[in-house]
Protein backbone atom coordinates (compact mmCIF):
# COMPACT_ATOMS: atom_id res chain seq x y z
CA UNK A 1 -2.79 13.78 13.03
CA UNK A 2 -1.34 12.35 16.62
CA UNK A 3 -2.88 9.18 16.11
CA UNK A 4 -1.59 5.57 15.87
CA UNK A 5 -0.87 3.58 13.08
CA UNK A 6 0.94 0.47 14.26
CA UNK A 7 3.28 -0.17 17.09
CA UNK A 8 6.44 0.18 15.71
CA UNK A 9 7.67 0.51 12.33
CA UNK A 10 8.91 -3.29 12.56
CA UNK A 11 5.85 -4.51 13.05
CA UNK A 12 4.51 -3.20 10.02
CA UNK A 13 6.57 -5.67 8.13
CA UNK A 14 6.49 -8.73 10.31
CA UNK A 15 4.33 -12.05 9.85
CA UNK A 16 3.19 -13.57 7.14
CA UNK A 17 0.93 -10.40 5.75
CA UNK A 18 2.65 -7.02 7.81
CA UNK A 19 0.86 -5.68 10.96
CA UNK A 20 -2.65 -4.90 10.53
CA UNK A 21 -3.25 -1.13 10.36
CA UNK A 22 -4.57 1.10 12.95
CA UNK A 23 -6.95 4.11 12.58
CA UNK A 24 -7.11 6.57 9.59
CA UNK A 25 -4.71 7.37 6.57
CA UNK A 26 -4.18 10.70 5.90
CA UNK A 27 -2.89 12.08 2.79
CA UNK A 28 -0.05 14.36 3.33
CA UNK A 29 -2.06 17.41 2.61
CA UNK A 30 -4.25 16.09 5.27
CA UNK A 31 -7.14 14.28 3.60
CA UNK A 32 -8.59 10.60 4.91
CA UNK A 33 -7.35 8.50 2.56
CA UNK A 34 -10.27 5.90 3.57
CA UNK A 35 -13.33 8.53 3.40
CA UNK A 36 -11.68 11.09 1.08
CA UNK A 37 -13.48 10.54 -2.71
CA UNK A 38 -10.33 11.61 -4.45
CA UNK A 39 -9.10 8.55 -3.62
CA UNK A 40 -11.13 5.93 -5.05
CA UNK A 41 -8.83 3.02 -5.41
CA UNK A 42 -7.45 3.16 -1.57
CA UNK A 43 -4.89 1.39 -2.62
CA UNK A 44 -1.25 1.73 -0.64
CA UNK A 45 1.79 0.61 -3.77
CA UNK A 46 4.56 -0.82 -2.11
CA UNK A 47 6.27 -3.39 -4.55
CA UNK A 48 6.93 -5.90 -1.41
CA UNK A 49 6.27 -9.83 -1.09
CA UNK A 50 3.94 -10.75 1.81
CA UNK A 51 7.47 -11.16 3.95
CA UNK A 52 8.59 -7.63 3.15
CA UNK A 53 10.68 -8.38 0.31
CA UNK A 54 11.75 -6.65 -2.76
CA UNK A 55 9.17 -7.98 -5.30
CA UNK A 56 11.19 -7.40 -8.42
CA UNK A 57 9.08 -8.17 -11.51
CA UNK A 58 5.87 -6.52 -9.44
CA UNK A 59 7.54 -2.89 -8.42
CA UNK A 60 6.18 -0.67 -11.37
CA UNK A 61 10.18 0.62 -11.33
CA UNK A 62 10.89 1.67 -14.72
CA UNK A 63 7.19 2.02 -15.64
CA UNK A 64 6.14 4.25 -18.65
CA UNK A 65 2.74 4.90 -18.70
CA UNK A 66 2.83 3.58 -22.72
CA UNK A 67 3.72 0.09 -20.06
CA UNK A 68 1.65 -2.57 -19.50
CA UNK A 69 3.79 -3.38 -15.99
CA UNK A 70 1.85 -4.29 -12.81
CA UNK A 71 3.01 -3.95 -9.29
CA UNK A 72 1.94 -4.89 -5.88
CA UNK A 73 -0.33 -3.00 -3.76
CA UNK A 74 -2.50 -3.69 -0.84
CA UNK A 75 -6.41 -2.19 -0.63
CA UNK A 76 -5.86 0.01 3.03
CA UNK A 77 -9.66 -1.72 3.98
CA UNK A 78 -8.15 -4.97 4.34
CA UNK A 79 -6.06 -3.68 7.11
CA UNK A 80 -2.85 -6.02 5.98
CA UNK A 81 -0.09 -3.74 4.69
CA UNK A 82 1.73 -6.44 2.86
CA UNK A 83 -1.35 -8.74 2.10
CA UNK A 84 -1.07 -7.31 -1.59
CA UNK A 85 -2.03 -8.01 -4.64
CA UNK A 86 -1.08 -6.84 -8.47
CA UNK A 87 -2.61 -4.12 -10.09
CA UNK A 88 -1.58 -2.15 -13.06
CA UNK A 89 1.35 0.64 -12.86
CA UNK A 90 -1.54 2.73 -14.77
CA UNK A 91 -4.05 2.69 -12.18
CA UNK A 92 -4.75 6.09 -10.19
């Protein structure tokens, strides 16, 4: 969509939480992530620590969905990429 969504890709992964996000999220068929109701979670799954690391037990890798795993995502209304928290490989 031409618009910006951080700085650099480095400094979506630096400090304590990742680079606070910029603008909308768009789906790649081209939907707002943000305003869009088919996605009512917002949530962005990226199985990191705060610093960008691999967060091994919370990565949903190897998830069935008979699992009861959870992995780390962040809510994209917060604005901190990293600043996640764990939520069930089964959610939507």
């Amino acid at each position: 969509q031409g618009q910006l969504l951080a700085k650099s890709w480095s400094s979506l992964f630096e400090g304590q939480s990742g680079a606070a996000l910029r603008g909308p999220i768009y789906s790649f068929n081209g939907r707002s992530v943000l305003a869009d109701p088919l996605w009512p979670r917002r949530l962005a799954w990226h199985g990191s620590t705060p610093r960008g690391g691999h967060a091994r037990r919370w990565d949903c890798q190897g998830w069935r969905s008979s699992g009861v795993a959870e992995g780390m995502a962040t809510a994209l209304g917060e604005g901190r990429l990293l600043a996640g928290q764990r939520h069930n490989c089964s959610t939507p």
